[in-house]
Protein backbone atom coordinates (compact mmCIF):
# COMPACT_ATOMS: atom_id res chain seq x y z
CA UNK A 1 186.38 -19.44 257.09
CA UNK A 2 185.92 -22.98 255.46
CA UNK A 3 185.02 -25.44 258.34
CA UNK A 4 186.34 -28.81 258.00
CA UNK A 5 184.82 -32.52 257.85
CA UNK A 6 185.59 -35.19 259.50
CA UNK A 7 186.82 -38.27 257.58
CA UNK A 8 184.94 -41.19 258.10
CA UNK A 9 186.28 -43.95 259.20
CA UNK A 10 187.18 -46.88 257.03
CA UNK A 11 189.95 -49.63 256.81
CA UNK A 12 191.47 -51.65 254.08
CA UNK A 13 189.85 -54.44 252.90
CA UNK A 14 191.32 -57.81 253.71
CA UNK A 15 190.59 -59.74 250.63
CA UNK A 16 192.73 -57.26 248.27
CA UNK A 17 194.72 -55.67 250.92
CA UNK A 18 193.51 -52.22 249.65
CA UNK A 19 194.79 -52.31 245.91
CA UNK A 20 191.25 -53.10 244.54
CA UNK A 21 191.94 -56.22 242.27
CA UNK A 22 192.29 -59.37 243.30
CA UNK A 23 193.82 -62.88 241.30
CA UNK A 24 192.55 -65.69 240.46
CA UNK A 25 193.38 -68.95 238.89
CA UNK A 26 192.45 -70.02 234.94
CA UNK A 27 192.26 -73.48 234.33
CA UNK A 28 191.79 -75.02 230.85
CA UNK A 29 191.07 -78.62 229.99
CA UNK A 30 189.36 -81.84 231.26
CA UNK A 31 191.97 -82.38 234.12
CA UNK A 32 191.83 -78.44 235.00
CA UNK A 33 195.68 -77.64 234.27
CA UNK A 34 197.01 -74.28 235.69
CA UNK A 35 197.52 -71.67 232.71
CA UNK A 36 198.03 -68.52 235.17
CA UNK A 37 195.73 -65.87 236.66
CA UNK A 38 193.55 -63.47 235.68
CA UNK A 39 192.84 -59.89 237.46
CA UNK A 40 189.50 -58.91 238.38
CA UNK A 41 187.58 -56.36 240.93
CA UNK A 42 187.67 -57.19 244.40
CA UNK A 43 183.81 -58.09 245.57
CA UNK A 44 184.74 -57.47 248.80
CA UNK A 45 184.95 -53.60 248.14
CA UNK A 46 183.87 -53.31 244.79
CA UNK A 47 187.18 -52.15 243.78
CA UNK A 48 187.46 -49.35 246.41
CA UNK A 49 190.12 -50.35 248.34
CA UNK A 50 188.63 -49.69 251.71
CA UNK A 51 185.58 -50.61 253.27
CA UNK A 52 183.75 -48.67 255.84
CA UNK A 53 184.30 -49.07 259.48
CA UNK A 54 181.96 -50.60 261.82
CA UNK A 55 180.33 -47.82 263.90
C-alpha cells in the first residue's frame, strides 16, 4: 500500500500571477520612447509560478 504525501502549501505569486514571466518596458533613445515589452522570468518566484506559503 503506497502511503500518500501531503502537498505543501504554496500560493501564486503576485508579481506574475502564477504564469512565471513577467513584462517589461524597452525604451530606445535619448528621450526614452516606448518601443514595446520584452518577457523575462519573474524574480519573485524564479519562474515557478508559486511561492511557498508562510508556515
Amino acid at each position: 500500500m503506497a502511503r500518500k504525501t501531503a502537498k505543501p502549501n504554496v500560493k501564486q505569486c503576485p508579481a506574475c500571477h502564477g504564469t512565471g514571466e513577467v513584462s517589461r518596458q524597452v525604451r530606445v533613445g535619448r528621450k526614452h520612447r516606448h518601443v514595446g515589452e520584452q518577457t523575462g522570468v519573474c524574480l519573485g518566484c524564479l519562474g515557478a509560478g508559486e511561492i511557498p506559503a508562510d508556515d
